[in-house]
Protein backbone atom coordinates (compact mmCIF):
# COMPACT_ATOMS: atom_id res chain seq x y z
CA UNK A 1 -14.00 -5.79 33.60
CA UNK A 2 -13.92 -6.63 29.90
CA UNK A 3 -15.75 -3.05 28.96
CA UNK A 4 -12.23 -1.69 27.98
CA UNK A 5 -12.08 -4.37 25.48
CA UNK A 6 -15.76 -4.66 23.91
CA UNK A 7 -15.73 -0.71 23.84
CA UNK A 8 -14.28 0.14 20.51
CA UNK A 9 -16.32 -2.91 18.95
CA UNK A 10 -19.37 -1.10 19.37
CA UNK A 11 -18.58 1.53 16.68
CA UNK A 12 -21.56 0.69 13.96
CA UNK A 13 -19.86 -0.58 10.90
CA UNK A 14 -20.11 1.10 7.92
CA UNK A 15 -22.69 -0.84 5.59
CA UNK A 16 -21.75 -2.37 2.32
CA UNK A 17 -23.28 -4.76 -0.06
CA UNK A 18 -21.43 -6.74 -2.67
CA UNK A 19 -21.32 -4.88 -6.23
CA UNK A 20 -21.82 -6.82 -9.43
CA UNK A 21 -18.47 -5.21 -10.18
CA UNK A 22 -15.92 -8.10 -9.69
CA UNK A 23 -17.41 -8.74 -6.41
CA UNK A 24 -15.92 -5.92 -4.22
CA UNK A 25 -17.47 -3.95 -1.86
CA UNK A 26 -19.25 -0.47 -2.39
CA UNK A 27 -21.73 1.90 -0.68
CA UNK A 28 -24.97 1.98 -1.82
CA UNK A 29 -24.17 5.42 -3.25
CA UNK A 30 -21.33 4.26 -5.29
CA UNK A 31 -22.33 4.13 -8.84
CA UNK A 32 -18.75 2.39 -10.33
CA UNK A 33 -15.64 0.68 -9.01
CA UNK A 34 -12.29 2.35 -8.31
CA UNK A 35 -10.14 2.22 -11.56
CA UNK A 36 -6.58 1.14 -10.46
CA UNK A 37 -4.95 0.59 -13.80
CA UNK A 38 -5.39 4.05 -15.08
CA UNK A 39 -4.54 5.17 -11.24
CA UNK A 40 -1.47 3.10 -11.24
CA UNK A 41 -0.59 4.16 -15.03
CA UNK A 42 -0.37 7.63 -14.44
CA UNK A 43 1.29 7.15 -11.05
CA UNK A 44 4.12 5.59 -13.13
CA UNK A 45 4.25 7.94 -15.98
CA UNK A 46 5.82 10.66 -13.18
CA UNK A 47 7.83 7.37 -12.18
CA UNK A 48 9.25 6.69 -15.59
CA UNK A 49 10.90 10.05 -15.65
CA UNK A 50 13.74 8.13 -13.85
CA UNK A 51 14.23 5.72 -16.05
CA UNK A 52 17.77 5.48 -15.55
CA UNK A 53 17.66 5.28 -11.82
CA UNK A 54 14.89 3.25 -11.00
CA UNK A 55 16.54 0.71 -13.30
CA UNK A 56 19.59 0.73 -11.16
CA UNK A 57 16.96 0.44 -7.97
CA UNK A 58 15.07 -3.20 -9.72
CA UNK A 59 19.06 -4.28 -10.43
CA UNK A 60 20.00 -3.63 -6.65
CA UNK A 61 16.53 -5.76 -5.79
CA UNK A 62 17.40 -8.14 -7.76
CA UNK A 63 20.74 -8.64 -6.63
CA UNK A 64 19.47 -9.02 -3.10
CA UNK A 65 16.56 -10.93 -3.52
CA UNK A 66 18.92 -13.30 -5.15
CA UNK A 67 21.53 -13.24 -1.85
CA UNK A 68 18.58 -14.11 0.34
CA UNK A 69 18.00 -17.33 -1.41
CA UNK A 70 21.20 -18.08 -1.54
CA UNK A 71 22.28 -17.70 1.76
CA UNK A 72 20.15 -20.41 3.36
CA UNK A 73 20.99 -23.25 0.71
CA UNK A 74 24.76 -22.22 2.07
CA UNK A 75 23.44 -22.58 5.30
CA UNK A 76 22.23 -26.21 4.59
CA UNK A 77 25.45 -27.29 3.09
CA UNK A 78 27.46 -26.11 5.45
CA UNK A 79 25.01 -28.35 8.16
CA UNK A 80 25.57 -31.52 6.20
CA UNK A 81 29.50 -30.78 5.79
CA UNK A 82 29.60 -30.22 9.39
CA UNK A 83 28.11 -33.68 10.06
CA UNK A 84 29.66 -35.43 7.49
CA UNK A 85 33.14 -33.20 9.21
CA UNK A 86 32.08 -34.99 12.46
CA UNK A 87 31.28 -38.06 11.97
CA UNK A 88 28.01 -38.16 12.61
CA UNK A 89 26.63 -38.88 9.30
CA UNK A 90 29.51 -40.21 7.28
CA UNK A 91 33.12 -40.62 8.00
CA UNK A 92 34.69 -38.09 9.33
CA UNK A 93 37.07 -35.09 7.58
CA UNK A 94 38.44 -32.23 6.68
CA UNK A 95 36.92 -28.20 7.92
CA UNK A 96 35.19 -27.74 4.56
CA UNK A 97 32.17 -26.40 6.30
CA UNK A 98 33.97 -23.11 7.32
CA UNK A 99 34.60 -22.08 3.82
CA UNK A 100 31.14 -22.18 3.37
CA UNK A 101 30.27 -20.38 6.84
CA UNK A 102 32.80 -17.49 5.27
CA UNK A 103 30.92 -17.62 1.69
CA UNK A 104 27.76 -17.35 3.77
CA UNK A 105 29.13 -14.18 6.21
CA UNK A 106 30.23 -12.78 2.16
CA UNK A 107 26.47 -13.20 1.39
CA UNK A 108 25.01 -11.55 3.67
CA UNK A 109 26.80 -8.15 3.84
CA UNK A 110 26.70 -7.96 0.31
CA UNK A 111 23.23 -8.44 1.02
CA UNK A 112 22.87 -5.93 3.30
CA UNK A 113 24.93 -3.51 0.78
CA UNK A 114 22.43 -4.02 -1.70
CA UNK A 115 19.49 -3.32 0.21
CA UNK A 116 20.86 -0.05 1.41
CA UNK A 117 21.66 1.45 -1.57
CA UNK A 118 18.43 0.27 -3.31
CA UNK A 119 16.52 2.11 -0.53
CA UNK A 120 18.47 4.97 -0.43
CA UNK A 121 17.58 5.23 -4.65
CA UNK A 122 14.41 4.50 -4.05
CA UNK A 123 13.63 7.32 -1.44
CA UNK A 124 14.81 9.90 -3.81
CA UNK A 125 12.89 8.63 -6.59
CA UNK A 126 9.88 8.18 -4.48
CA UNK A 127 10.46 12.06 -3.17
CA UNK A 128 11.30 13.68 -6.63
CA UNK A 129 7.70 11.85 -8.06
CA UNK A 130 5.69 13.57 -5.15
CA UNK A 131 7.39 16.92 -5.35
CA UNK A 132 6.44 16.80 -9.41
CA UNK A 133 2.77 15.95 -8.17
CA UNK A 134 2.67 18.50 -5.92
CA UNK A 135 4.08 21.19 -8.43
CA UNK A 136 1.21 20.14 -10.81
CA UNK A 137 -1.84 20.26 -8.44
CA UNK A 138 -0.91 23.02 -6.87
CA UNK A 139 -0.43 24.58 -10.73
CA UNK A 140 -3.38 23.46 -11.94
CA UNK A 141 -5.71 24.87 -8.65
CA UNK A 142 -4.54 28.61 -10.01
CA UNK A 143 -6.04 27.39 -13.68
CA UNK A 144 -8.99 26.14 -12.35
CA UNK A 145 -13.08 28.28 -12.63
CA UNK A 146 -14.14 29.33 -9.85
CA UNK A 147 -17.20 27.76 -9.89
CA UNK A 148 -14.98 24.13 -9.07
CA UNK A 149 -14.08 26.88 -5.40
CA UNK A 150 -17.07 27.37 -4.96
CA UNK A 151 -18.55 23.54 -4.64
CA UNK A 152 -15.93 21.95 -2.64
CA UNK A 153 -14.62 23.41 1.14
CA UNK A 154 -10.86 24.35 1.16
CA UNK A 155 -9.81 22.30 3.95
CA UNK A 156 -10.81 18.84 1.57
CA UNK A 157 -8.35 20.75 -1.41
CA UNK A 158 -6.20 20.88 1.01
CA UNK A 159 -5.81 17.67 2.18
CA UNK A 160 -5.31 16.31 -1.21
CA UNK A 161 -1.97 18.68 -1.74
CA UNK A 162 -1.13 17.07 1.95
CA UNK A 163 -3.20 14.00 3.12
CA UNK A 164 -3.51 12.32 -0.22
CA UNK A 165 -0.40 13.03 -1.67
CA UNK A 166 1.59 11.79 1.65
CA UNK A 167 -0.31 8.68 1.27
CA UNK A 168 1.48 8.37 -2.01
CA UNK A 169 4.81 9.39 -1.05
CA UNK A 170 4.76 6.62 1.68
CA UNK A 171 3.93 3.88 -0.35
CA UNK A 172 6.40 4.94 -3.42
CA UNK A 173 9.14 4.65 -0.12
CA UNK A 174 9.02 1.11 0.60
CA UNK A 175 5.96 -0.73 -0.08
CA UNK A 176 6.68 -0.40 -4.02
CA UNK A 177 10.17 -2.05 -3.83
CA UNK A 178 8.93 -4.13 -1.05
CA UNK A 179 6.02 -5.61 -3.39
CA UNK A 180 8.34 -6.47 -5.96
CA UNK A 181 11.22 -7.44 -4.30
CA UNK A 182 8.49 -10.10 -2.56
CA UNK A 183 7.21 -11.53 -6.01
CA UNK A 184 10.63 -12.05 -7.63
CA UNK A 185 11.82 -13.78 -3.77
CA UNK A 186 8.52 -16.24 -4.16
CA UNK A 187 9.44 -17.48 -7.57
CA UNK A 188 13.11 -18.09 -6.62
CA UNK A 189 11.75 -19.69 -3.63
CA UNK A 190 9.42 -21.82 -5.75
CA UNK A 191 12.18 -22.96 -7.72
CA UNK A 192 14.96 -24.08 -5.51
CA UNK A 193 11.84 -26.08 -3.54
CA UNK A 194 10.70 -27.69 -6.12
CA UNK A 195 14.46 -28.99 -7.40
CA UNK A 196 15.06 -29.66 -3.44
CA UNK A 197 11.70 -31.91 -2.85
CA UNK A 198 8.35 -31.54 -4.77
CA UNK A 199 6.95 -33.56 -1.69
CA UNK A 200 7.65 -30.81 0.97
CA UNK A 201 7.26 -27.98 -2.02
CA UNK A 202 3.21 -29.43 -2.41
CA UNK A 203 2.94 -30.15 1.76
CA UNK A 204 4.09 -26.11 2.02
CA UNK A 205 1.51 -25.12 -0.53
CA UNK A 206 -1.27 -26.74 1.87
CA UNK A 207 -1.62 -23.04 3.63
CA UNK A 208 -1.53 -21.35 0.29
CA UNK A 209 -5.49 -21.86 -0.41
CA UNK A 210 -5.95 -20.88 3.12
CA UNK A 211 -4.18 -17.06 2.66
CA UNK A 212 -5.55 -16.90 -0.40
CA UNK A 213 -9.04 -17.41 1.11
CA UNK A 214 -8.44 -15.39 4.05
CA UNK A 215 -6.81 -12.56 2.10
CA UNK A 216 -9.95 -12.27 0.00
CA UNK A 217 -11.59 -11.48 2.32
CA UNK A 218 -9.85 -8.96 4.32
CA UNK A 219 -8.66 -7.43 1.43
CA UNK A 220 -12.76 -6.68 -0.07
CA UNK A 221 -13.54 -4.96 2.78
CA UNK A 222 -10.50 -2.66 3.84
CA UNK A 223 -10.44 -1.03 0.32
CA UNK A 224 -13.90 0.44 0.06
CA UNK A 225 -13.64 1.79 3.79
CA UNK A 226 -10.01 3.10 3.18
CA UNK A 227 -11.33 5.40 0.30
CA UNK A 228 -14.15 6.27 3.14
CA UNK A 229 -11.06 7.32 5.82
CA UNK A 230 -9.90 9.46 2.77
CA UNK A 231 -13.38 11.33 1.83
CA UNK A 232 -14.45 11.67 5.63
CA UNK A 233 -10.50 12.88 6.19
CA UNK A 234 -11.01 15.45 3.73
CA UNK A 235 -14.66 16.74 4.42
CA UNK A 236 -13.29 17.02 8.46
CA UNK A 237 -10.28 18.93 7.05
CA UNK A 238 -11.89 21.45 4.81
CA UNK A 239 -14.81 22.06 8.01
CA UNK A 240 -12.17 22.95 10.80
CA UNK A 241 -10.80 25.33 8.02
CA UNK A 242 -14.01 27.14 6.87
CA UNK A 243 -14.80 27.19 10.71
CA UNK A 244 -11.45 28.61 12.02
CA UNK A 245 -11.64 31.08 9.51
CA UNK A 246 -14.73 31.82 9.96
CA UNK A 247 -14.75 32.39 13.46
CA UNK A 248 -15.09 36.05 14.23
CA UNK A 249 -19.20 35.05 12.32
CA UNK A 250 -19.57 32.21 14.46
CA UNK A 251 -19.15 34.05 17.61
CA UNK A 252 -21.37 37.11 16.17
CA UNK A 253 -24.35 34.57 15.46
CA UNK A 254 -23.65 32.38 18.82
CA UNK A 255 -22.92 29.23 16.54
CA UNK A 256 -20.60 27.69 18.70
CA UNK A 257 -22.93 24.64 19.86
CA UNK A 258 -24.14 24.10 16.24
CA UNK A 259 -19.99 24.22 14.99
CA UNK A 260 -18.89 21.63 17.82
CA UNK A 261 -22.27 19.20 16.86
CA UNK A 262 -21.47 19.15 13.31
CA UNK A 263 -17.50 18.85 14.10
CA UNK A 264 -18.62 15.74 16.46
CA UNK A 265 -20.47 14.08 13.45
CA UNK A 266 -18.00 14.11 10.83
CA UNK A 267 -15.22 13.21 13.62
CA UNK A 268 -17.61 10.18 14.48
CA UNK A 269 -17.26 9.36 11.11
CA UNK A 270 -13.71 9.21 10.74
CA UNK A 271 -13.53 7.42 13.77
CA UNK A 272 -15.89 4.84 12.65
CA UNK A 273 -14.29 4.41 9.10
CA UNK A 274 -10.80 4.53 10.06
CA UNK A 275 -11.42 1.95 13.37
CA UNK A 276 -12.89 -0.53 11.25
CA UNK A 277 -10.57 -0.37 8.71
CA UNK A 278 -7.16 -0.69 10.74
CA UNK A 279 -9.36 -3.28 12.67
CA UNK A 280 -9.60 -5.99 10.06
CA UNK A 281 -6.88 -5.30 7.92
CA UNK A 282 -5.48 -6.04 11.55
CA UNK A 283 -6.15 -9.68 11.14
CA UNK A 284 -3.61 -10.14 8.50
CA UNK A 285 -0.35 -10.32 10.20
CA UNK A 286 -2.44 -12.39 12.69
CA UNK A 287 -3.98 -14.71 9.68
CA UNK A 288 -0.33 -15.11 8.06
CA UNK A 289 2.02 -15.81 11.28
CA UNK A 290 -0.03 -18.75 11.97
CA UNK A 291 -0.49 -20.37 8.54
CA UNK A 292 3.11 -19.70 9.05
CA UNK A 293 3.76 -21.29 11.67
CA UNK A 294 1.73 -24.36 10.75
CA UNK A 295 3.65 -24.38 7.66
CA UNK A 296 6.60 -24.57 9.63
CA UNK A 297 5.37 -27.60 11.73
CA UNK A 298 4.09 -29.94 8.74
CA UNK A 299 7.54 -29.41 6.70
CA UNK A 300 9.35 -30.15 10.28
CA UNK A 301 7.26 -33.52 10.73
CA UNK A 302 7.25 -34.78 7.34
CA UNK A 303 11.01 -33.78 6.66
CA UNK A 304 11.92 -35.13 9.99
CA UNK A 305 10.83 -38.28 8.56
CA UNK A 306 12.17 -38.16 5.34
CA UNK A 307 15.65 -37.33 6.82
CA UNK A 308 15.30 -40.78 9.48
CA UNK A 309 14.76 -43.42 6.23
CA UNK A 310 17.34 -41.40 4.43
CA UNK A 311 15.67 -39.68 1.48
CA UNK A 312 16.76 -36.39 2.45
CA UNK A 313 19.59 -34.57 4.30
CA UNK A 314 19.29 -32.90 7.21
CA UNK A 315 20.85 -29.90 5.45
CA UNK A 316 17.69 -30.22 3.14
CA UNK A 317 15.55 -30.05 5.75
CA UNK A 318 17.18 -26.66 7.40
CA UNK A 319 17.54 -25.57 3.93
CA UNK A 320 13.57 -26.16 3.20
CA UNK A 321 12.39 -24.90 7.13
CA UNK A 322 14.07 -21.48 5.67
CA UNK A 323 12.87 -21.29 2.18
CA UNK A 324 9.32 -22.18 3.55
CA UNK A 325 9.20 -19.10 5.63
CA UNK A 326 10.87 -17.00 2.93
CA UNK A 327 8.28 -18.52 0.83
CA UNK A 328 5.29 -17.33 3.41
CA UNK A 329 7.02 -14.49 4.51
CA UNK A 330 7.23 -12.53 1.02
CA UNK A 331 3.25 -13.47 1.26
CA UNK A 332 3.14 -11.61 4.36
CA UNK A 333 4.85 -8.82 3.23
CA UNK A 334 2.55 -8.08 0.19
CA UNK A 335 -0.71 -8.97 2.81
CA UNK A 336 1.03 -6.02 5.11
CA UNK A 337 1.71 -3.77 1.91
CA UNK A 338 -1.52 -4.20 0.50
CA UNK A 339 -3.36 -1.93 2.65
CA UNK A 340 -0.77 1.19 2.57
CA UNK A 341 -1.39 0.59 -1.37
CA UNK A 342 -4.92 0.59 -1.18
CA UNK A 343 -4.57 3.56 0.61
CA UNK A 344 -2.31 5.07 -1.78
CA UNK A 345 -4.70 4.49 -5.14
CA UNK A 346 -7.51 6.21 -2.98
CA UNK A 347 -5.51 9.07 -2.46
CA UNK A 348 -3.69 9.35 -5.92
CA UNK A 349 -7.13 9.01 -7.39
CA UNK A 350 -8.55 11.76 -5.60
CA UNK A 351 -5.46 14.41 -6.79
CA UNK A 352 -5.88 12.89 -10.48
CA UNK A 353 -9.85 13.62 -10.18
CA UNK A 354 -8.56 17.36 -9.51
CA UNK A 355 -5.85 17.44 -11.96
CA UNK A 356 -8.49 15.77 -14.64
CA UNK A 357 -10.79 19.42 -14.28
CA UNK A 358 -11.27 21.43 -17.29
CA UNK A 359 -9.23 24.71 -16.63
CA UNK A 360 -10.85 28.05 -17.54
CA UNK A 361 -10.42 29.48 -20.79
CA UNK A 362 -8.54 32.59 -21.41
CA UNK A 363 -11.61 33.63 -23.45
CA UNK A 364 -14.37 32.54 -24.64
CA UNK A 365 -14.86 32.05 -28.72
CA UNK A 366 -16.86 34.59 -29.41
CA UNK A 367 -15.43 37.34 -27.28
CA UNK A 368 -14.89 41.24 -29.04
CA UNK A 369 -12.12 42.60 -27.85
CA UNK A 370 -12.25 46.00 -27.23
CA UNK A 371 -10.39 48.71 -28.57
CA UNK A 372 -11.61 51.58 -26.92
CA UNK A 373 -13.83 51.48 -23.02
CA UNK A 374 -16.10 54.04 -22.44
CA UNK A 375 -16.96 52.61 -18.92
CA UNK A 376 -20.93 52.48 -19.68
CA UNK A 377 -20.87 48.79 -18.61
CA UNK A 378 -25.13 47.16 -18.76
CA UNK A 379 -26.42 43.76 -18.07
CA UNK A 380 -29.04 42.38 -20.22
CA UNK A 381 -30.55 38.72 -19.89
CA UNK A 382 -27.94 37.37 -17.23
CA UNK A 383 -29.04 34.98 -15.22
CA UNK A 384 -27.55 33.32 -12.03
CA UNK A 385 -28.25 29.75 -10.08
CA UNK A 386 -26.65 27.22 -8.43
CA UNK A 387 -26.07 23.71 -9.40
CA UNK A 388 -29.04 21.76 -7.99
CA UNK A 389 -26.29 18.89 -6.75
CA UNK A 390 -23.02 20.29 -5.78
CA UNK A 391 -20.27 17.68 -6.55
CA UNK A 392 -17.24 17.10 -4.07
């Protein structure tokens, strides 16, 4: 009955042991840590080429992180007028609340405005950087010894001009502006809490330790097995292109059950790689709704009681409930984006690792150039071997 369920689980997990290199997680094999500052660098020297634009873009996110906080504060005041309108906590008067239900209608479209157009930047910015990436790897392949052909399968070279590169392309379309727009709506949040009550600001940092623990530890182990969904991508890319190409030897040599074992194996490994690593980075929307939620519960409680002996308003607390999920949910939204950028710097490092190849010289120092061929061509003291371990 519960096979269906308990199936997948029974994938082996890839093993890994915990480096002495700021604690992440590497194969055994691995002999040094991924190095996401010089990734990240040269990912935004192609960025920076847009100077102009992408300035406009941070503006537009600016502007609308900005909106976002303000429209729930104008939410809150517009509670408290309405009660104080009615009655119902003070004497009664005027309609002052509906200016502020227009202001808050204002808000939000110019919100929405904002947001479009930032996106809209952002895509063609984000699809002008790949195309230049592209145009360079695909450049610097034709530059390139052939030895550097000859120890890697085509299929893996191409999936870094397609696999890899998409990988980056996504990320530069939303999860870049997402991840900032996310930092600069926590510290506004921050702020208006802390003017509004430091007692409900510290209760709302209770689940704080609690993502940060939890995100540790997601977060150590989906990196090193989304590099391994990359490698094992590209290795079962460049086999299904050496053996479709290759098929008219295959069928003279009878091959085919050898070809469809090996195909199983490195699709196993993809499979096991890629299960495990959508699997727990999985937990994190799971992890975050319900700190969120218990967030939510504590503020309600304690503000709830606040509001009955009088300290607070009951606009503050609305006010609050909302910044406290904007609060979490700009936590949530860099837990979601983490893992499309991890994938991103494993892909962007494995084009840079191409593009970083020494290209093959025109000629070599001490070459004679010849004036005159006679075509008597001998070879004297030439050797030939291959490397003893062929690099990827």
């Amino acid at each position: 009955m519960f096979k269906s369920f308990t199936e997948p689980f029974r994938h082996p997990k890839p093993k890994f042991e915990l480096g002495e290199n700021k604690g992440l997680f590497h194969r055994k094999t691995t002999t040094k840590a991924k190095n996401w500052s010089a990734t990240l660098k040269r990912i935004w020297s192609y960025l920076a080429r847009r100077k102009g634009k992408l300035s406009l873009v941070l503006l537009m996110v600016m502007l609308s992180s900005g909106l976002g906080l303000l429209g729930p504060y104008l939410l809150g005041i517009a509670v408290d007028e309405f009660l104080q309108d009615a009655g119902i906590t003070g004497n009664a008067g005027g309609s002052a609340w509906i200016y502020f239900l227009i202001g808050l209608a204002f808000v939000y479209v110019l919100q929405a405005l904002t947001t479009w157009l930032h996106n809209i930047w952002m895509i063609g910015i984000a699809q002008e950087t790949v195309y230049r990436m592209r145009m360079d790897l695909f450049s610097h392949l034709h530059r390139l010894p052939i030895p550097f052909f000859g120890k890697r399968q085509q299929g893996e070279i191409m999936s870094r001009l397609t696999n890899d590169i998409e990988n980056v392309s996504s990320t530069l379309n939303s999860s870049a502006i997402q991840i900032f727009s996310s930092v600069l709506t926590l510290a506004g949040t921050l702020s208006v809490m802390l003017w509004l009550s430091p007692l409900l600001t510290l209760l709302t940092f209770i689940v704080v330790p609690l993502m940060a623990l939890g995100m540790r530890w997601i977060t150590r182990r989906t990196g090193p097995l989304f590099k391994e969904r990359q490698r094992n991508l590209g290795e079962l890319n460049g086999f299904i292109e050496e053996t479709l190409s290759g098929q008219r030897i295959i069928k003279a040599f009878s091959q085919e059950e050898r070809v469809v074992r090996e195909f199983e194996e490195r699709n196993a490994k993809i499979r096991m790689s890629g299960f495990w690593a959508q699997t727990i980075s999985g937990f994190i929307p799971k992890l975050m709704n319900g700190l969120n939620n218990l967030s939510f519960a504590i503020v309600a409680g304690i503000g709830g009681i606040m509001a009955i002996q009088g300290y607070i308003t009951i606009g503050v607390i609305i006010i609050f409930e909302s910044y406290a999920r904007q609060f979490t949910r700009p936590l949530n939204d860099l837990a979601n984006q983490w893992n499309t950028l991890l994938s991103a710097i494993a892909g962007a490092e494995r084009v840079f690792e191409v593009l970083d190849e020494e290209v093959e010289a025109k000629d070599e120092g001490a070459a004679v150039k010849l004036d005159r061929v006679e075509g008597a061509v001998s070879f004297k003291d030439v050797s030939f071997s291959y490397e003893k371990t062929a690099i990827r």
